[in-house]
Protein backbone atom coordinates (compact mmCIF):
# COMPACT_ATOMS: atom_id res chain seq x y z
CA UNK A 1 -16.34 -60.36 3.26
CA UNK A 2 -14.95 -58.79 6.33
CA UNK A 3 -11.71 -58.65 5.94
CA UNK A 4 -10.18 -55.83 3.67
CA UNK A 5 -7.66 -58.16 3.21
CA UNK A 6 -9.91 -60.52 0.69
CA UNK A 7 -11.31 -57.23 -1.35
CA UNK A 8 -7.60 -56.24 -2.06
CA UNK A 9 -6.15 -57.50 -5.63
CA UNK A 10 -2.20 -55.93 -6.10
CA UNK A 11 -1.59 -55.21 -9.57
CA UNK A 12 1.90 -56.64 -10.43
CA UNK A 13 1.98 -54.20 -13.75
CA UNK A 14 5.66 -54.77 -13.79
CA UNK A 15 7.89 -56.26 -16.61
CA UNK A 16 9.98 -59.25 -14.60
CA UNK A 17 9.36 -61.52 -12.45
CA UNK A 18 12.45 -59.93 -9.98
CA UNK A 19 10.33 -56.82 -10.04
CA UNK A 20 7.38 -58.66 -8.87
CA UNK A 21 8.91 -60.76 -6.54
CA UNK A 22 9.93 -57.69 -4.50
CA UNK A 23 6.02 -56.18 -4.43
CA UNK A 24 4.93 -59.50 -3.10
CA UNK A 25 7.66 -59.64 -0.60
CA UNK A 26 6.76 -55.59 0.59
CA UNK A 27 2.84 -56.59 0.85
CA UNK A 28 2.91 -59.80 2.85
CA UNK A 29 0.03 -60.46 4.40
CA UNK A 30 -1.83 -57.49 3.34
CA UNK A 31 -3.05 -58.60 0.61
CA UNK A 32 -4.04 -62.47 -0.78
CA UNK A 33 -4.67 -61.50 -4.21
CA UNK A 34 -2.13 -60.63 -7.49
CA UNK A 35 -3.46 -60.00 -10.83
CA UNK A 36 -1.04 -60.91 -13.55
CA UNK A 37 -1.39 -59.07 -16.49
CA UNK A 38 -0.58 -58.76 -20.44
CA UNK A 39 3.02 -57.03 -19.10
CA UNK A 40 4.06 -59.24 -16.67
CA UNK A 41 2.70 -62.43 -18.67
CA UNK A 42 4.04 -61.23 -21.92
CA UNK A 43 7.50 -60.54 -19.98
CA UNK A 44 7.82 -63.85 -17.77
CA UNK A 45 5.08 -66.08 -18.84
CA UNK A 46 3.12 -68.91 -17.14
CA UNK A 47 6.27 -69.47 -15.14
CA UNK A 48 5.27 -66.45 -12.62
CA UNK A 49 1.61 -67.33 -12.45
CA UNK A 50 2.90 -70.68 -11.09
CA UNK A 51 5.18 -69.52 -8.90
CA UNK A 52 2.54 -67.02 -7.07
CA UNK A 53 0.54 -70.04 -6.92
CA UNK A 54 2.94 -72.46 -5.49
CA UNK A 55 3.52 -69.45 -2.63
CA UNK A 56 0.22 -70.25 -1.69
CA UNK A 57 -1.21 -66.74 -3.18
CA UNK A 58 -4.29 -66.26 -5.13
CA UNK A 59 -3.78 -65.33 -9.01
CA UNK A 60 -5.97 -63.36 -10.97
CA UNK A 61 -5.11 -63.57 -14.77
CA UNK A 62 -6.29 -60.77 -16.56
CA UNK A 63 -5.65 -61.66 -19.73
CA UNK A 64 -8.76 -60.40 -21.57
CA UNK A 65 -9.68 -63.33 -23.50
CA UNK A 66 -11.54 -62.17 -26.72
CA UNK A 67 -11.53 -64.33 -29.76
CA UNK A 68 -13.78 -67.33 -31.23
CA UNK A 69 -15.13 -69.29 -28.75
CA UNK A 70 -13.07 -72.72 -29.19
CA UNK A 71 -9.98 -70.80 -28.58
CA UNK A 72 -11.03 -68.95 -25.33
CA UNK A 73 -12.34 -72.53 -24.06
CA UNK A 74 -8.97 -74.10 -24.95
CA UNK A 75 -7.28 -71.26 -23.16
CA UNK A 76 -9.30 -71.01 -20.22
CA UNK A 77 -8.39 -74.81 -19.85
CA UNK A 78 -4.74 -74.08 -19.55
CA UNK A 79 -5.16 -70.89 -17.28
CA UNK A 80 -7.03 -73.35 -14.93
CA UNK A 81 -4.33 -75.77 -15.03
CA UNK A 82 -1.92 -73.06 -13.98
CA UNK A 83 -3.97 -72.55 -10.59
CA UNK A 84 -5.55 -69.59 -11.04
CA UNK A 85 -8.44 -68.48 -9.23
CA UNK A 86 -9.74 -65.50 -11.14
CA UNK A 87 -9.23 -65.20 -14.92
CA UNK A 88 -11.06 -62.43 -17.59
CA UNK A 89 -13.17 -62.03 -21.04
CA UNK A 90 -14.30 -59.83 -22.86
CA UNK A 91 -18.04 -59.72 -22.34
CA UNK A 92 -18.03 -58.22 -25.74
CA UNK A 93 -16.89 -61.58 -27.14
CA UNK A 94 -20.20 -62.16 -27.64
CA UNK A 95 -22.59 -65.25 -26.08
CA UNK A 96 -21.04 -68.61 -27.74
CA UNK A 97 -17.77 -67.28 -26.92
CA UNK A 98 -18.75 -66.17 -22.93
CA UNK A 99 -20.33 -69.96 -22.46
CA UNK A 100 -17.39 -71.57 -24.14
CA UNK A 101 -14.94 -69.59 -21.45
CA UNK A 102 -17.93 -70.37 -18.27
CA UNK A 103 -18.28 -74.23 -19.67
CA UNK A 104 -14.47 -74.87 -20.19
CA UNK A 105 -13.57 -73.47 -16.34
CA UNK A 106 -16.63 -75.87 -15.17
CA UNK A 107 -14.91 -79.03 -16.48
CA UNK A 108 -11.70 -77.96 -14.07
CA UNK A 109 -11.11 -80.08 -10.39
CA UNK A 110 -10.76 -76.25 -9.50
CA UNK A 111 -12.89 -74.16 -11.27
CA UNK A 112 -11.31 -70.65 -11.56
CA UNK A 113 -14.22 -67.53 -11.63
CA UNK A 114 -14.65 -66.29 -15.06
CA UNK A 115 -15.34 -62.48 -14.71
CA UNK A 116 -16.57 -60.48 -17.85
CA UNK A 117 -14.69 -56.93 -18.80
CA UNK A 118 -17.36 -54.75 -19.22
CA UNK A 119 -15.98 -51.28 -20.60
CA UNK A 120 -12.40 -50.24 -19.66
CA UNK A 121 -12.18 -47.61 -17.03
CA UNK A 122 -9.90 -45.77 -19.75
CA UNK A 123 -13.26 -45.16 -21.27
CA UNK A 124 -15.87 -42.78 -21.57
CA UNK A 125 -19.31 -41.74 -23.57
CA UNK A 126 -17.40 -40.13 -26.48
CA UNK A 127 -14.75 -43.06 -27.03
CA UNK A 128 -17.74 -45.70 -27.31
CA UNK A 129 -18.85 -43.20 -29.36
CA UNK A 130 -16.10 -43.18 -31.48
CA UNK A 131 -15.76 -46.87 -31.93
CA UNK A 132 -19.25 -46.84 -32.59
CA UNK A 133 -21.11 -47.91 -29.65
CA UNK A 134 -24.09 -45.84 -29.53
CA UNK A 135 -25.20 -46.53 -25.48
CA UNK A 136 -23.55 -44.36 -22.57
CA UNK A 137 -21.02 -46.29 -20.43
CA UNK A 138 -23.45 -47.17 -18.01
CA UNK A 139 -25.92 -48.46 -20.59
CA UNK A 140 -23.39 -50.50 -22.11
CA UNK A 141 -21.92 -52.39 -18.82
CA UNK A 142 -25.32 -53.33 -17.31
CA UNK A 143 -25.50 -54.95 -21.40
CA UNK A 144 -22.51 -56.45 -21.69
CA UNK A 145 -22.88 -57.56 -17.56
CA UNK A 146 -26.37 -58.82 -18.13
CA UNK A 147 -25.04 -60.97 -21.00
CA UNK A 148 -22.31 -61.67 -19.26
CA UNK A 149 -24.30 -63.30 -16.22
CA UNK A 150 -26.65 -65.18 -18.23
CA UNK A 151 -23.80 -67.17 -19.77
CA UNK A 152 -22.67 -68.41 -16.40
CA UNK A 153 -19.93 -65.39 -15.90
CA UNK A 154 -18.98 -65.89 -11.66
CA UNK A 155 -18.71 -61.96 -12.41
CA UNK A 156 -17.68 -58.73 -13.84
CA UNK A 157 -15.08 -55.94 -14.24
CA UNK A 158 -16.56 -52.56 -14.32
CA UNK A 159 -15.86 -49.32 -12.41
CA UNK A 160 -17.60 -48.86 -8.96
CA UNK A 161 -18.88 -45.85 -11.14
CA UNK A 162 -21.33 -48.32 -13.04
CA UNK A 163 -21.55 -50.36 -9.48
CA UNK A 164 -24.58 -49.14 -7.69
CA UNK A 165 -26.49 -49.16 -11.44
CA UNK A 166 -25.38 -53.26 -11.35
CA UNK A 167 -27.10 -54.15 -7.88
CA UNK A 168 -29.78 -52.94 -8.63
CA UNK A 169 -30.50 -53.62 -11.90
CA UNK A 170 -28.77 -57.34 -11.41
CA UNK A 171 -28.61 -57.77 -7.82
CA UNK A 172 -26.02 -58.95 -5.02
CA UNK A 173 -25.44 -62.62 -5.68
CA UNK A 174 -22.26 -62.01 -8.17
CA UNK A 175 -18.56 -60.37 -8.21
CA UNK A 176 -17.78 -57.21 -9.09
CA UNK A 177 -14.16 -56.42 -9.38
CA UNK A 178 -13.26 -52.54 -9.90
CA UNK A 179 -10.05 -51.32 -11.30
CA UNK A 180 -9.37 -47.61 -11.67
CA UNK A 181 -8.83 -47.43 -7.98
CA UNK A 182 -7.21 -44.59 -6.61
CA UNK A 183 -6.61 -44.06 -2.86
CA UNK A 184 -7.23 -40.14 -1.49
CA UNK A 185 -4.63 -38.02 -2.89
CA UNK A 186 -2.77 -39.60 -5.81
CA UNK A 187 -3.27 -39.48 -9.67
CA UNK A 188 -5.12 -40.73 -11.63
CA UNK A 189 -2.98 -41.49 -14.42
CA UNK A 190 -4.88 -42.73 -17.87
CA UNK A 191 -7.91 -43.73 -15.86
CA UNK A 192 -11.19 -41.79 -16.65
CA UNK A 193 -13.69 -43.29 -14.53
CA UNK A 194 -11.46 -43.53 -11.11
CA UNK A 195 -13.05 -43.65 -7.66
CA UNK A 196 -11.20 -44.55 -3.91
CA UNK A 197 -11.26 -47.56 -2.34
CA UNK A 198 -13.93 -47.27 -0.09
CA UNK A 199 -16.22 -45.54 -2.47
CA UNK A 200 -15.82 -48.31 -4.54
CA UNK A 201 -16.75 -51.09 -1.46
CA UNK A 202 -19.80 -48.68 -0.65
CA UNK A 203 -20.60 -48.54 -4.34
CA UNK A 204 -21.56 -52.39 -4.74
CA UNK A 205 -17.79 -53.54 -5.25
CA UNK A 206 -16.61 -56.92 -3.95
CA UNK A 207 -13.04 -56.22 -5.04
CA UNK A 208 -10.46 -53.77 -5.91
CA UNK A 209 -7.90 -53.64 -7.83
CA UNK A 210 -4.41 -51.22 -7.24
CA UNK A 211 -1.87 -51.45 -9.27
CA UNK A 212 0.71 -47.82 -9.59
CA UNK A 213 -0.20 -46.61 -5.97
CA UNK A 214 1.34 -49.62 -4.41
CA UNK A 215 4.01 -51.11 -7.30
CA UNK A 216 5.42 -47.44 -7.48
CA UNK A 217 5.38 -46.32 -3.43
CA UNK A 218 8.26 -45.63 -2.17
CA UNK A 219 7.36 -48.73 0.68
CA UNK A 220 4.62 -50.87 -1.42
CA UNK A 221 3.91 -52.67 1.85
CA UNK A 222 3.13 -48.94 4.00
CA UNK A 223 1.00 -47.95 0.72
CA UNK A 224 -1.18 -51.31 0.83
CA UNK A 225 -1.47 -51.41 4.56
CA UNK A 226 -2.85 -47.71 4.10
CA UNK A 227 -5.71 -48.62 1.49
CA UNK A 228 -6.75 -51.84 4.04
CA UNK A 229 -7.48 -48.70 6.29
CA UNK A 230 -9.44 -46.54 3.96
CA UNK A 231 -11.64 -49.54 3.48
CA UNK A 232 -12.18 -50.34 6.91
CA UNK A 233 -13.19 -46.32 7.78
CA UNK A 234 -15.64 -46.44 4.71
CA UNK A 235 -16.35 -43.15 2.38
């Protein structure tokens, strides 16, 4: 994956579907990738993801899924039928439900990847701790990502933090996609565990995912076209 162009995923965190229109618009061709998340889903509904995907763009639903597992099959069935290409879980959803999710995207003509949230990058030691999760961060993604895996996940969400622990404990031959990402210079917002793009490549990532830094710039296309080169000159 040579091109900086496939690693980058824009973050459409936006509430309408005018709003999001215009980020798409200011990227072009810098980036082949939107995620569509609970705000802009909640906001618009399927109708966006399907018209990013009539544009010819590549969706990424991050929707979470976390619930019993005949309801995350049924609705990984109808995220496929939107087009999507990338779609999330919980990997803390347990087994049943993580095969039910991997089994229903299977059955698609286009099988979208099914990547596993390991531990939000809002997260660290002491708020497991709190919710009573006894394992570091680290511990618990390469659990949750080994479960994850074995139940036919195409990949996993985790921050390029946890990265270099995954290939080697795991190996190379799956997706890691790594939000939290924060180009040189800019804030980090409510994200603990926040690295820059290219540390996050060099860590192990295959993806990133920049949402604020671009949506909020002043020129959204400038501010993508500017993280393409800080993954191109490495760490």
């Amino acid at each position: 994956m040579t091109d900086p162009r496939h690693r980058l995923i824009v973050a459409l965190d936006v509430s309408s579907a005018a709003a999001a229109r215009k980020i798409v618009a200011a990227v072009g061709d810098s980036a082949h990738t939107y995620k569509v998340g609970m705000q802009l889903y909640t906001a618009e509904g399927p109708a966006v993801v399907r018209e990013l995907v009539d544009s010819g763009r590549r969706v990424f639903l991050d929707l979470k899924y976390h619930d019993i597992p005949n309801t995350v099959g049924a609705s990984v069935r109808e995220a496929a039928g939107l087009g999507v290409s990338m779609l999330t879980v919980h990997a803390s959803g347990g087994a049943q439900m993580l095969r039910a999710a991997t089994e229903a995207a299977a059955d698609q003509a286009k099988a979208p990847w099914v990547l596993a949230v390991t531990v939000l990058t809002s997260l660290d030691d002491a708020d497991l701790n709190t919710v009573g999760v006894r394992e570091n961060v680290v511990g618990q993604v390469l659990r949750l990502a080994a479960l994850a895996l074995s139940n036919g996940c195409r990949g996993v969400v985790a921050s390029a933090r946890e990265a270099t622990a995954l290939r080697q404990d795991l190996g190379q031959d799956f997706v890691i996609v790594t939000p939290g990402v924060r180009p040189s210079g800019t804030g980090h917002g409510d994200q603990v565990r926040v690295v820059t793009p290219a540390e996050a490549v060099a860590a192990g990532a295959t993806h990133i995912v920049v949402g604020r830094p671009i949506a909020g710039a002043a020129d959204p296309g400038a501010e993508a076209r500017a993280i393409l080169g800080q993954l191109e000159q490495g760490p």
